[in-house]
Protein backbone atom coordinates (compact mmCIF):
# COMPACT_ATOMS: atom_id res chain seq x y z
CA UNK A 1 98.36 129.61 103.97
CA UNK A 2 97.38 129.48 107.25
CA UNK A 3 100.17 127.78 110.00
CA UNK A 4 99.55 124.49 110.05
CA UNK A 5 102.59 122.89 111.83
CA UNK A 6 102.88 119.07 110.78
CA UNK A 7 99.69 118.80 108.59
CA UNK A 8 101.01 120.84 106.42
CA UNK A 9 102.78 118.05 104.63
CA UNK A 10 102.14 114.83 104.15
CA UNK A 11 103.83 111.62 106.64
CA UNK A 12 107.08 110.63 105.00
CA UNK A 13 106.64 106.59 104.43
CA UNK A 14 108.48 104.67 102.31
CA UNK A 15 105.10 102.66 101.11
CA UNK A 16 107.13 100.34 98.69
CA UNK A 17 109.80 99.69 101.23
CA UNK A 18 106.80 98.48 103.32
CA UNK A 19 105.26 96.55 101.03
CA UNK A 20 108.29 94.38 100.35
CA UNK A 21 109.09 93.97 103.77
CA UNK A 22 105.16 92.92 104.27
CA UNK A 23 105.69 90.68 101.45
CA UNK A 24 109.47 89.18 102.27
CA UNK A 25 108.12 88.40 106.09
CA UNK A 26 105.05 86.28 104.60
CA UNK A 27 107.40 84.41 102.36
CA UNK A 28 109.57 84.03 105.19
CA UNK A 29 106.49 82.67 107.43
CA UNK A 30 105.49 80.58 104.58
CA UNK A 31 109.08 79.06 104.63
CA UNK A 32 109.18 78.90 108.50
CA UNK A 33 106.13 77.01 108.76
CA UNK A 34 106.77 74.54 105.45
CA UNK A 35 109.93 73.39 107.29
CA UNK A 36 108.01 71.71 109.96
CA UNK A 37 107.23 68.60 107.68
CA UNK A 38 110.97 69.24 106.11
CA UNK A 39 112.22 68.22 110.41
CA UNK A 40 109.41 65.75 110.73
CA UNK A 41 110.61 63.80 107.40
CA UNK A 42 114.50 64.10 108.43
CA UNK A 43 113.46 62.48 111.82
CA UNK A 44 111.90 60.01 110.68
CA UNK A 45 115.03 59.15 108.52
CA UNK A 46 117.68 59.57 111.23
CA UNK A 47 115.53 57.54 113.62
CA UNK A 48 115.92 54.64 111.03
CA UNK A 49 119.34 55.53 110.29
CA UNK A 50 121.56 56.72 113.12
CA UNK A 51 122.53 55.00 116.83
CA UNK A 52 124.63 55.85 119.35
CA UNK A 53 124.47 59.19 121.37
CA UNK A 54 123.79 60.95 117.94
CA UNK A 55 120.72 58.92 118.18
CA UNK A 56 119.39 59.88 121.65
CA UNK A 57 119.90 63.69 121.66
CA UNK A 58 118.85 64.62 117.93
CA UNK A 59 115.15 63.32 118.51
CA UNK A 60 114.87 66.26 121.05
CA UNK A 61 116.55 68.87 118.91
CA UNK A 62 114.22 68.31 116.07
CA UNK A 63 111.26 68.63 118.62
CA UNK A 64 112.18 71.68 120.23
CA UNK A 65 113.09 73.05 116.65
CA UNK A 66 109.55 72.34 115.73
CA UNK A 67 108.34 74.50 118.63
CA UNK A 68 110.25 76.81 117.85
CA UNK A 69 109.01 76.85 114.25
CA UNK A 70 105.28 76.85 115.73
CA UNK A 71 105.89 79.97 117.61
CA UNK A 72 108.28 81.79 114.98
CA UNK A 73 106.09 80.76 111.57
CA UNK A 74 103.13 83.62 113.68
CA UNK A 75 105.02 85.74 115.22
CA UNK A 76 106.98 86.60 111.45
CA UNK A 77 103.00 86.62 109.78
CA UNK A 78 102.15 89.26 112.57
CA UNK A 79 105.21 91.45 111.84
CA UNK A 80 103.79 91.18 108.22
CA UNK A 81 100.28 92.31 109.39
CA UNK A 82 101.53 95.09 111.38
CA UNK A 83 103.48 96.71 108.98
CA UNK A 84 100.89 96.35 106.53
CA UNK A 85 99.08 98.46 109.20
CA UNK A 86 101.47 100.95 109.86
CA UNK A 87 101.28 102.06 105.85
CA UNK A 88 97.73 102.05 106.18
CA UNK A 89 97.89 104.43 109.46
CA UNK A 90 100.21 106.09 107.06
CA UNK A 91 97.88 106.50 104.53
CA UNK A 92 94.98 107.36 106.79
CA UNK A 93 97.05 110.24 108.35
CA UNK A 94 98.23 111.29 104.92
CA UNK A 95 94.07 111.27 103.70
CA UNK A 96 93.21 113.34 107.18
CA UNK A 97 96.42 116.22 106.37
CA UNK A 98 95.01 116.50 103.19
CA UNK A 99 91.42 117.08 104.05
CA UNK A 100 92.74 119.89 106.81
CA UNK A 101 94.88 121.74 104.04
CA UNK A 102 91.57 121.67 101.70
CA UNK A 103 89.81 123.43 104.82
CA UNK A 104 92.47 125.93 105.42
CA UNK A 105 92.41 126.56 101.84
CA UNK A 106 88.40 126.81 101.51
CA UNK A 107 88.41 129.18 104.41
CA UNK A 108 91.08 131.52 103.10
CA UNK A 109 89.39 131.77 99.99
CA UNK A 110 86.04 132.01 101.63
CA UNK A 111 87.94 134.97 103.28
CA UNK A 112 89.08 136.86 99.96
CA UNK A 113 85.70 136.50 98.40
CA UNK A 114 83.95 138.24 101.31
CA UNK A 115 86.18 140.79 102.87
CA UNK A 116 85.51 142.42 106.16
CA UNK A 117 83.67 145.79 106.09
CA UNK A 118 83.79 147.65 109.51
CA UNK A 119 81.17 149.66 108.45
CA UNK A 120 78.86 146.55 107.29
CA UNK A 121 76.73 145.82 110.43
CA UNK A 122 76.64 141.98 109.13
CA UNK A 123 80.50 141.69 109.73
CA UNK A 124 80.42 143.08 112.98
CA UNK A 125 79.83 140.07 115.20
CA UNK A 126 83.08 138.80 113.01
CA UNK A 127 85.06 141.91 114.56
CA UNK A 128 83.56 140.48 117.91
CA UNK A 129 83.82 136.98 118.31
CA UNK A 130 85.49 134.37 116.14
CA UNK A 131 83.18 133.66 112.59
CA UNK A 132 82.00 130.40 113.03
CA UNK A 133 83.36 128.33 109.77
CA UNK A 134 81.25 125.52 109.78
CA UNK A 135 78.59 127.46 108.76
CA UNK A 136 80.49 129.50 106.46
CA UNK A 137 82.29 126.32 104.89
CA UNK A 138 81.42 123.34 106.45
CA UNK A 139 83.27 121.53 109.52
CA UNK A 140 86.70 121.45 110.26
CA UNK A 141 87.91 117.81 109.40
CA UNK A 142 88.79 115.61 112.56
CA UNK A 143 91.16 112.86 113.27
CA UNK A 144 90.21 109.40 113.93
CA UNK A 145 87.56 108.39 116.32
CA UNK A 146 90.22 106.33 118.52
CA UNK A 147 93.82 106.05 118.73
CA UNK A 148 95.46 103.09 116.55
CA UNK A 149 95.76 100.33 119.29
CA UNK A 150 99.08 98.72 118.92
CA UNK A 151 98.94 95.16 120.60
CA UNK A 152 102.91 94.60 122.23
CA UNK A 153 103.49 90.90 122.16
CA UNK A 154 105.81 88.70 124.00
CA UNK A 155 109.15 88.75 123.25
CA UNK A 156 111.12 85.59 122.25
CA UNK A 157 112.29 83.65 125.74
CA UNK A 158 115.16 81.36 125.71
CA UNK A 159 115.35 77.91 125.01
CA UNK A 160 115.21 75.49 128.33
């Protein structure tokens, strides 16, 4: 077979590795986000319940752990949504290597069935110039259309 440097297998992924870790970070972002009424609650109950400096500083613990909830709960259901991407990339890539080995393969049997003759005058613009294959055997597959955009986002900042 022709040389066809990385197409010629497919993208090593570990698809079910991907899909639990897809899966384990929207549990986890379900979980993140269900313990903001679980602080809420145990405010309201220590509120009631406690006094002294205990009292004073735990009000804004539980409020900056809620923001901290508010940002973490989306930024663990956008690690789920872009590795559910990257297996999908993975798959896409995988689809587009197979479609080139299927050309490569069409034109080197397209090849056996109709050897070159020298002394055919129909082969001789093929001694010439290069045969052109999408006529022959339709067009050489392409990649996609645009690169995969890959959005960075923010990373965590400290607490103030």
């Amino acid at each position: 077979m022709e040389e066809l440097g990385a197409f010629e297998k497919d993208v090593v992924f570990d698809f079910a590795a991907a899909e639990r870790l897809r899966a384990a970070l929207v549990a986890l972002a379900e979980r993140v986000g269900a313990s903001r009424q679980v602080r809420s609650e145990g405010l309201k109950t220590a509120s009631k319940d406690w006094h002294g400096d205990a009292a004073t500083r735990y009000p804004a613990r539980v409020v900056q752990g809620m923001k901290d909830v508010t940002r973490l709960g989306p930024a663990i259901g956008l690690a789920a949504q872009q590795v559910a991407r990257l297996a999908q990339a993975a798959r896409e890539e995988n689809a587009r290597r197979a479609a080139a080995r299927a050309w490569v393969a069409r034109k080197e049997q397209w090849e056996r069935d109709h050897p070159k003759q020298w002394w055919d005058p129909r082969d001789w613009d093929d001694y010439l110039s290069a045969p052109n294959w999408e006529e022959k055997i339709g067009p050489m597959p392409s990649g996609p259309i645009t690169p995969p955009v890959i959005i960075p986002t923010a990373p965590a900042t400290s607490r103030s």
